[in-house]
Protein backbone atom coordinates (compact mmCIF):
# COMPACT_ATOMS: atom_id res chain seq x y z
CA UNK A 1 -17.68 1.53 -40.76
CA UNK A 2 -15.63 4.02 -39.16
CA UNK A 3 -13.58 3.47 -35.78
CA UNK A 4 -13.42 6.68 -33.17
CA UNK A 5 -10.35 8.18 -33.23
CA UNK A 6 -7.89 7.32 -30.88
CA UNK A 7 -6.44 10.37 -28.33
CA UNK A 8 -3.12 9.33 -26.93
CA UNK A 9 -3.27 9.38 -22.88
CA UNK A 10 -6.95 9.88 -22.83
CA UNK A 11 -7.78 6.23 -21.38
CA UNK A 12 -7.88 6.01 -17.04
CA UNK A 13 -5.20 3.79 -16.10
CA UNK A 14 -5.69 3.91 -12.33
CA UNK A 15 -6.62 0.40 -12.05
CA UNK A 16 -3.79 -0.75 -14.15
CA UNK A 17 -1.42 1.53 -12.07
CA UNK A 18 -2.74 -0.06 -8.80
CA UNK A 19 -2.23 -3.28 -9.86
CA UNK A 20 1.19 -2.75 -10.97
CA UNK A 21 2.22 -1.35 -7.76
CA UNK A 22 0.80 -4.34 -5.88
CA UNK A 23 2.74 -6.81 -8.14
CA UNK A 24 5.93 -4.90 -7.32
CA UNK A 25 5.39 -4.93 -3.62
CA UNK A 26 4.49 -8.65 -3.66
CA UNK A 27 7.37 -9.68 -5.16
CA UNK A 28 9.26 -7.04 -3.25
CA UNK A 29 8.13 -8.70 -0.29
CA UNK A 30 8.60 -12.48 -1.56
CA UNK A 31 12.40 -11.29 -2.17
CA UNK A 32 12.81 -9.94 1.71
CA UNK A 33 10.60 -13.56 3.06
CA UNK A 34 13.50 -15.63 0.54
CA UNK A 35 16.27 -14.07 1.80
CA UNK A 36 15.49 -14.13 5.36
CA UNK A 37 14.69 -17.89 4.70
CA UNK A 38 18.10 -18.14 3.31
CA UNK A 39 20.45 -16.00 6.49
CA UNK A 40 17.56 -18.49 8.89
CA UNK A 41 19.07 -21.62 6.85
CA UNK A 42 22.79 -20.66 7.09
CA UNK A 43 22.56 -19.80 10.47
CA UNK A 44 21.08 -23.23 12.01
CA UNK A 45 23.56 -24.96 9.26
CA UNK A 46 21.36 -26.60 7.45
């Protein structure tokens, strides 16, 4: 049995790619939420 060859590039990433860029602006955003948390925290002296 003989497997197709494989053609570098040739395979549609655009899901992948959208996925990656909501990961990165979730945790983007979970930063920003944590640190404002944080400056809200010191501020009332807890």
């Amino acid at each position: 049995m003989h497997m197709a060859e494989h053609k570098h590039g040739s395979m549609n990433i655009e899901a992948q790619e959208k996925t990656f860029a909501g990961t990165i602006r979730f945790g983007i955003n979970s930063i920003i939420v944590i640190l404002v948390l944080v400056v809200l925290l010191a501020l009332i002296g807890a």
